[in-house]
Protein backbone atom coordinates (compact mmCIF):
# COMPACT_ATOMS: atom_id res chain seq x y z
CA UNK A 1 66.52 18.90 147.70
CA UNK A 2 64.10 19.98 145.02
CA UNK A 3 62.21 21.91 148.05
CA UNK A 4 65.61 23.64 148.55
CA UNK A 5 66.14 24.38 144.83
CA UNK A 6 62.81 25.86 144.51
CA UNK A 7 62.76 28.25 147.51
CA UNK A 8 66.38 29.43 145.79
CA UNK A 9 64.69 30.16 142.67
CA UNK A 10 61.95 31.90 143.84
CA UNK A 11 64.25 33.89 146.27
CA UNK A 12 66.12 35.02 143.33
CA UNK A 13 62.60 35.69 140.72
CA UNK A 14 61.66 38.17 143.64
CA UNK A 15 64.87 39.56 144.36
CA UNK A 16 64.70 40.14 140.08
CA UNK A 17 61.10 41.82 140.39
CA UNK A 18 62.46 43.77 142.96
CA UNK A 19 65.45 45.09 141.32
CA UNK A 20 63.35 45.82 138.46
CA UNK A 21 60.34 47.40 140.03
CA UNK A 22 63.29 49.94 141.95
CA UNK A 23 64.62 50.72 138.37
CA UNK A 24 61.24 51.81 137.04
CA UNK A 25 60.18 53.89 140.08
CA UNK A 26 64.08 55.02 139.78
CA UNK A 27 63.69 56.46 136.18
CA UNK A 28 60.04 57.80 136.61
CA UNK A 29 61.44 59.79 139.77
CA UNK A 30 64.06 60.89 137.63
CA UNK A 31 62.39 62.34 134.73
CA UNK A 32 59.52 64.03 137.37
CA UNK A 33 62.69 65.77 138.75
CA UNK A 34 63.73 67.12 135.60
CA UNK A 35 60.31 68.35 134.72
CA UNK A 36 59.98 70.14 138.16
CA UNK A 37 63.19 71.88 137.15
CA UNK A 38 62.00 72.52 133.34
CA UNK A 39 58.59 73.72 134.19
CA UNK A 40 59.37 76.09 137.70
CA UNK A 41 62.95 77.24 136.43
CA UNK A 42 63.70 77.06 133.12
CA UNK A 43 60.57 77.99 131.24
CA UNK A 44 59.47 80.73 133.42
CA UNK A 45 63.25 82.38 133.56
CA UNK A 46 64.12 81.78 129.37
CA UNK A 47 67.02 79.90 131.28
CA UNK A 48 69.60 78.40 128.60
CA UNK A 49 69.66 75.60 130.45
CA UNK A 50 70.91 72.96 127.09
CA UNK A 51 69.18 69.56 126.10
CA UNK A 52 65.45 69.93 125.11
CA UNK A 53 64.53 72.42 127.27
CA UNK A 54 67.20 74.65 126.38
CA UNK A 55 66.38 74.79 122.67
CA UNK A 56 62.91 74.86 123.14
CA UNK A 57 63.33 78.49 125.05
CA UNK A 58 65.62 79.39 121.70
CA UNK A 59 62.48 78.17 119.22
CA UNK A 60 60.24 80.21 121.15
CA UNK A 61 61.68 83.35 120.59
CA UNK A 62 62.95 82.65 116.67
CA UNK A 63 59.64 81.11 115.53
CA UNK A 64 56.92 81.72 118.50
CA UNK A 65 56.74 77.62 118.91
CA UNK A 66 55.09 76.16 122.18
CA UNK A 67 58.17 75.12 124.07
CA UNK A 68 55.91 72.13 125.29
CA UNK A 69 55.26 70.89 121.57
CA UNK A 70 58.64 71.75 120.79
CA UNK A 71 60.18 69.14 123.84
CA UNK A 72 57.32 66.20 123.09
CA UNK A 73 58.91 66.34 119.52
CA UNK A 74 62.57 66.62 120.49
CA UNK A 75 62.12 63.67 122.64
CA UNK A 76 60.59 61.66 120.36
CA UNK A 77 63.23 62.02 117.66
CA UNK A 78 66.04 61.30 120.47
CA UNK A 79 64.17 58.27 121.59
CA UNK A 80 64.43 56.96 118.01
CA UNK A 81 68.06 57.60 117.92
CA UNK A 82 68.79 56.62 120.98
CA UNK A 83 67.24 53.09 120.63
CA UNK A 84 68.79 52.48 117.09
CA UNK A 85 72.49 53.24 118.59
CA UNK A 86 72.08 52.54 122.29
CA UNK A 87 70.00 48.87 122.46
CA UNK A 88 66.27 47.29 123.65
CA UNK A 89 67.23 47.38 127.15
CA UNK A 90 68.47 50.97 126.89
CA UNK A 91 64.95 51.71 124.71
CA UNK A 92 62.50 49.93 126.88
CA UNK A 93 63.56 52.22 129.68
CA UNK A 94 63.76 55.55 127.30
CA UNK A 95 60.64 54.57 126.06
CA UNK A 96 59.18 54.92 130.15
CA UNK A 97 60.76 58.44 130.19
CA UNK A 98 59.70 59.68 126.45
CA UNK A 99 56.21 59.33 127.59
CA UNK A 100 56.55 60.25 131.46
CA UNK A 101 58.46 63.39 131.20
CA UNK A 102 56.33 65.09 128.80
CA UNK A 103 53.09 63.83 130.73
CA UNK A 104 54.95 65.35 134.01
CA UNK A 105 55.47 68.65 132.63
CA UNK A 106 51.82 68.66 131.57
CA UNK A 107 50.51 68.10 134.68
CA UNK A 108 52.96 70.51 136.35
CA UNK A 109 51.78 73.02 134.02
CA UNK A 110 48.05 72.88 135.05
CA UNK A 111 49.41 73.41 138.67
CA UNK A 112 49.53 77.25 137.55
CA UNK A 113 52.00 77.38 140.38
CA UNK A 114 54.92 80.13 140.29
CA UNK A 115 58.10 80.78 141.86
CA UNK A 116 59.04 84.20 142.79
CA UNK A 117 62.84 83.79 143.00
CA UNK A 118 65.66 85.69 141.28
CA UNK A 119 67.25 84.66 138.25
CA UNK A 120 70.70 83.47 139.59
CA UNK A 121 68.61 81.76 142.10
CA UNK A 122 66.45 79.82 139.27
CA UNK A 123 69.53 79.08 137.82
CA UNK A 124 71.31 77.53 140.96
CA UNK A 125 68.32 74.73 142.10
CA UNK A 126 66.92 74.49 138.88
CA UNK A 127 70.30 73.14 137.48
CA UNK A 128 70.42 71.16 140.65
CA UNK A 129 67.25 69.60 140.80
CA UNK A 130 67.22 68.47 136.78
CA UNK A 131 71.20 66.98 137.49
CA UNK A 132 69.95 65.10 140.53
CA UNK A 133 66.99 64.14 138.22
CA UNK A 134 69.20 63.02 135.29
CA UNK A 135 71.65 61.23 137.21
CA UNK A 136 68.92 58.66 139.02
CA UNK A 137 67.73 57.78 135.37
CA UNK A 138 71.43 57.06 134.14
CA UNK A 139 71.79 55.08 137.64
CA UNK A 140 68.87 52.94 135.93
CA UNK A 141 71.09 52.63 132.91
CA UNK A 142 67.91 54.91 130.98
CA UNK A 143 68.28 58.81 130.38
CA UNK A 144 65.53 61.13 130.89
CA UNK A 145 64.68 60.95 126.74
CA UNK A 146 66.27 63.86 125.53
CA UNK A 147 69.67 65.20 123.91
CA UNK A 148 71.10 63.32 127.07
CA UNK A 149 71.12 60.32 124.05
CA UNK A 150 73.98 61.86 122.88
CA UNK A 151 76.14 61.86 125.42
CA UNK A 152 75.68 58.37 126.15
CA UNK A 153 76.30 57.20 122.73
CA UNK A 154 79.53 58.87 122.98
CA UNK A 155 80.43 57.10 126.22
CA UNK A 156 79.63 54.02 125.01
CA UNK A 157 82.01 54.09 122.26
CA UNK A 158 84.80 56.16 123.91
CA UNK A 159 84.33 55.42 127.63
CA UNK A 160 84.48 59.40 128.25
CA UNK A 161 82.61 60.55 131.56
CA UNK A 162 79.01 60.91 131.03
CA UNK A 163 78.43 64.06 133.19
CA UNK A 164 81.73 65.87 131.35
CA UNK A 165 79.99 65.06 127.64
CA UNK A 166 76.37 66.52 129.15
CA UNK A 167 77.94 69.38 129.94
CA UNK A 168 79.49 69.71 126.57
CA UNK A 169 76.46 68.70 124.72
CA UNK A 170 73.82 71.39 126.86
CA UNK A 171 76.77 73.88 126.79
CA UNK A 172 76.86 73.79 122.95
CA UNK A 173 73.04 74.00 122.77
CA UNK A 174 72.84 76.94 125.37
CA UNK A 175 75.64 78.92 123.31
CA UNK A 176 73.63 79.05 119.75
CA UNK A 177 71.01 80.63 122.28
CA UNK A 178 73.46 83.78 121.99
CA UNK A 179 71.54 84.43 119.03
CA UNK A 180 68.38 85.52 120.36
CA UNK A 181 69.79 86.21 123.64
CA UNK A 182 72.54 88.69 125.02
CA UNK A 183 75.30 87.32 127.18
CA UNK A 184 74.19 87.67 130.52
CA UNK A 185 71.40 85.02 129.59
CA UNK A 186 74.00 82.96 128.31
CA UNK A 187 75.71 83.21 131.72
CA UNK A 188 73.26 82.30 133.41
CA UNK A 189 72.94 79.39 131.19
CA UNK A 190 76.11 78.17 131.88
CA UNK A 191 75.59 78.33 135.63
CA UNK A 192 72.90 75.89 135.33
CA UNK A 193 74.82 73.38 132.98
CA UNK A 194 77.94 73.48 135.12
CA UNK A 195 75.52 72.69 138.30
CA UNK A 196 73.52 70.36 136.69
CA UNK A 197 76.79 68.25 135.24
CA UNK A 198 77.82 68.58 138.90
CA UNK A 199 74.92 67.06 140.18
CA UNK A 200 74.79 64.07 138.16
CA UNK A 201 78.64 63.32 138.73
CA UNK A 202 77.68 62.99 142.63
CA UNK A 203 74.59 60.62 141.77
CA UNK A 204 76.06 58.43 139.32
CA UNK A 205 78.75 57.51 141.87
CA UNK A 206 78.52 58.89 145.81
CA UNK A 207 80.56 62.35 146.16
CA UNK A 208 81.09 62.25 142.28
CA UNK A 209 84.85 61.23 143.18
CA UNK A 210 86.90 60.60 139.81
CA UNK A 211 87.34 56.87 140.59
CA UNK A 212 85.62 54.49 143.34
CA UNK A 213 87.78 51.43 144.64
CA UNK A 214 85.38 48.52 144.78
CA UNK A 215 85.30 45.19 146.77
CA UNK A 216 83.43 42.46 145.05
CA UNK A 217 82.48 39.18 147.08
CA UNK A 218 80.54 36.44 144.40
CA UNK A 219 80.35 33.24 143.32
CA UNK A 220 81.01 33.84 139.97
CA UNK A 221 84.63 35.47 140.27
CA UNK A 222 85.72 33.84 137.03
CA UNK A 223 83.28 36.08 135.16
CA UNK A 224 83.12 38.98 136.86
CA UNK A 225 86.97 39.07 136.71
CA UNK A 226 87.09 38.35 133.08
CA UNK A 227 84.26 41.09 132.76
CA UNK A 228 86.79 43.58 134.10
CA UNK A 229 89.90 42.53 132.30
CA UNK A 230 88.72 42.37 129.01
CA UNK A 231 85.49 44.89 128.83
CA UNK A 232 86.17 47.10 131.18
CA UNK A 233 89.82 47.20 130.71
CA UNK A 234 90.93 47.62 134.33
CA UNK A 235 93.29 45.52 136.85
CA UNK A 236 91.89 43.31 139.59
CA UNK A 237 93.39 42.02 142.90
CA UNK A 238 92.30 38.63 144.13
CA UNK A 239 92.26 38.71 147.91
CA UNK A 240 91.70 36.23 150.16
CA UNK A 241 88.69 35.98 152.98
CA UNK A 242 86.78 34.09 154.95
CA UNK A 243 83.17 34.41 156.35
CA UNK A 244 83.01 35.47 159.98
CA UNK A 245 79.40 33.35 160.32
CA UNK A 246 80.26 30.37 157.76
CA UNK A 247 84.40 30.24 158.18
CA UNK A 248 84.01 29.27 154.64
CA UNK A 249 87.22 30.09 152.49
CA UNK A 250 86.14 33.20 149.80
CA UNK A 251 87.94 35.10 147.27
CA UNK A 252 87.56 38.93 147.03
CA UNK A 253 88.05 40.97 143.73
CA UNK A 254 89.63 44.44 144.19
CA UNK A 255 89.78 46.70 141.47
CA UNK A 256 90.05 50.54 140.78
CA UNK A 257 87.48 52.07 137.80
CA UNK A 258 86.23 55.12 137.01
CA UNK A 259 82.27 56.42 137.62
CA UNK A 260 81.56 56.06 134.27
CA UNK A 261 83.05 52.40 134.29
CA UNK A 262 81.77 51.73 137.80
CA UNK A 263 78.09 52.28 135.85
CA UNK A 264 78.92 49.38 133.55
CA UNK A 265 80.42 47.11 136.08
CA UNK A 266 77.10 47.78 138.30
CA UNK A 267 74.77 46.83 135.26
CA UNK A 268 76.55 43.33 134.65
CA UNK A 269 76.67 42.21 138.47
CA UNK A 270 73.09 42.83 138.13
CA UNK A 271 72.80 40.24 135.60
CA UNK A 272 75.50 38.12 136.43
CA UNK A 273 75.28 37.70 140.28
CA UNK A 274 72.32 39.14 141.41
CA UNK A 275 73.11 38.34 144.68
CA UNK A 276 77.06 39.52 144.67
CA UNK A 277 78.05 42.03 147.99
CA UNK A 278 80.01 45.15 147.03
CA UNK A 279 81.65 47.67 148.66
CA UNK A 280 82.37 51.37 146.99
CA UNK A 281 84.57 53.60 148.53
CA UNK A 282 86.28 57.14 147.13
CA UNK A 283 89.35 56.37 145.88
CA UNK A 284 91.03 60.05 146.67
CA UNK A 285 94.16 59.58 145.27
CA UNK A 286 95.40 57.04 142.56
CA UNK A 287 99.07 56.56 141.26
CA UNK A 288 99.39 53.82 139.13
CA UNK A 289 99.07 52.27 135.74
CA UNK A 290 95.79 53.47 134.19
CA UNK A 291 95.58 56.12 135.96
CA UNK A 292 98.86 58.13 136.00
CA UNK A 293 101.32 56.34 133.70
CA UNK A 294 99.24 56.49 130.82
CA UNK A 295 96.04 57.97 131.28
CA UNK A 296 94.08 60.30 133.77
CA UNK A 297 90.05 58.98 134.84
C-alpha cells in the first residue's frame, strides 16, 4: 500500500516538474518571438507597433534615446507594476521575461542581420510573429514584461478579453506616435496591432473562437464545479459517463466560457487536478443566458 502511495506521489512530483519546466521553456519562447519581431521589423521599419517597442521608436525621434535602453527601462518599471497589482506567481514568471527579452534582443542585435522586405510586409509578419509570441507567454499565465501589464490588470478586474485590451493599449501608444510621425506611419502601425491582437486571440484559445465549450472529467468535480459557479461565473452541466476500459461510473462537467475565462479555468485545473482530462472545442454559435440574454463574450 505505502509502495502504491509512493509511486502515486512521485508520478504526480514529475508530472508537476514537467508542467513547470513546459511553462518556462513556454514563456522564454515567447518573449524570443517578440524580440525577433522587435529587432527585424519594428526597429529597422520605425513601425508604430504599441507596447515598449512602439514608444521606444517615438523616444528616438523626440529625444535621440537608444530604443534598446529605452525598452530595458520600460520593462523594468512594468515588471514593478505588474508584480505589485498582478501577484508572485504572475512576477516570478515576468521576472523570467524582464530579463530574457531584453537579453534576446541583444543578442539578435549583434547578428547584424537585415531584412530587405517592404514596409506593409514588415508590418504583416512582424505583427504576427510578436502576437504569436505574446500569446504563448499569456498561455503560461506570464506576459512578455512590457505595457502588456496593463492589459492584464484590466482583465483581471473586469474579465474583458485580453487580446481586445492589447489592442487598445498598443493602439493608444502607436497614435501619440502621430506626433513625430505622419499618418501613413500610423497606418501602418495599426496594421501591426490589429495582426498582432489577432494572433494572440488564436493562441490563447485554438482558432481564437469567442467562446470554447469544454468537457471536464476529474476527481475533484465538487471544486472544480464550485470554481466555475462562483469565480468564474458561468453554468455547468453534470453529465453522466462511464469508462470504456474501467466501466467505472464518472461524472462529466460541461460548461460554456469565454477565452479569456477558459485561461483562468486552465490555470486552476493545473493546481487543482493535475491530472483532470479536458476536451476544448469551438463553440460557433451560443444562444443562451450569459451569452445572449444579458451579455455578449
Amino acid at each position: 500500500m505505502l509502495s502504491s502511495c509512493g509511486k502515486i506521489c512521485y508520478t504526480e512530483k514529475g508530472f508537476m516538474i514537467r508542467k513547470q519546466i513546459d511553462s518556462i521553456l513556454g514563456v522564454l519562447f515567447g518573449n524570443f518571438l517578440l524580440a525577433v519581431s522587435v529587432v527585424y521589423f519594428v526597429l529597422p521599419y520605425n513601425i508604430l507597433s504599441g507596447g515598449c517597442a512602439g514608444l521606444a521608436v517615438i523616444f528616438q525621434v523626440l529625444f535621440d534615446w537608444n530604443p534598446t535602453t529605452v525598452i530595458d527601462i520600460l520593462v523594468i518599471v512594468f515588471f514593478i507594476s505588474g508584480a505589485i497589482i498582478l501577484g508572485k506567481e504572475f512576477a516570478a514568471k515576468t521576472l523570467l521575461s524582464s530579463i530574457s527579452y531584453p537579453i534576446f534582443i541583444e543578442l539578435l542585435e549583434r547578428l547584424h542581420f537585415k531584412l530587405e522586405i517592404e514596409p506593409l510586409m514588415a508590418c504583416i509578419f512582424g505583427g504576427l510573429i510578436a502576437g504569436i509570441g505574446i500569446g504563448i507567454a499569456f498561455r503560461h499565465n506570464a506576459s512578455t514584461g512590457g505595457t502588456d501589464v496593463i492589459p492584464l490588470a484590466i482583465n483581471k478586474f473586469t474579465g474583458w478579453p485580453v487580446d481586445k485590451l492589447v489592442f487598445l493599449t498598443d493602439a493608444f501608444c502607436a497614435g501619440a506616435g502621430i506626433l513625430t510621425y505622419g499618418v501613413a506611419d500610423l497606418l501602418y502601425g495599426i496594421v501591426y496591432i490589429y495582426l498582432s491582437s489577432y494572433a494572440i486571440g488564436y493562441v490563447m484559445v485554438p482558432k481564437g473562437d469567442n467562446a470554447v465549450a469544454i468537457y471536464i472529467i476529474t476527481d475533484k468535480i465538487a471544486e472544480v464545479k464550485n470554481f466555475i459557479m462562483t469565480d468564474i461565473n458561468r453554468g455547468v452541466t453534470i453529465l453522466n459517463g462511464k469508462g470504456g476500459y474501467t466501466s467505472d461510473d464518472k461524472e462529466i462537467l460541461l460548461t460554456v466560457v469565454s477565452k479569456s475565462e477558459y485561461a483562468t479555468l486552465s490555470r486552476f485545473l493545473d493546481k487543482c487536478d493535475p491530472r483532470a482530462f479536458i476536451i476544448v472545442s469551438d463553440a460557433k454559435e451560443i444562444k443562451g443566458e450569459g451569452f445572449t440574454y444579458e451579455y455578449r463574450v
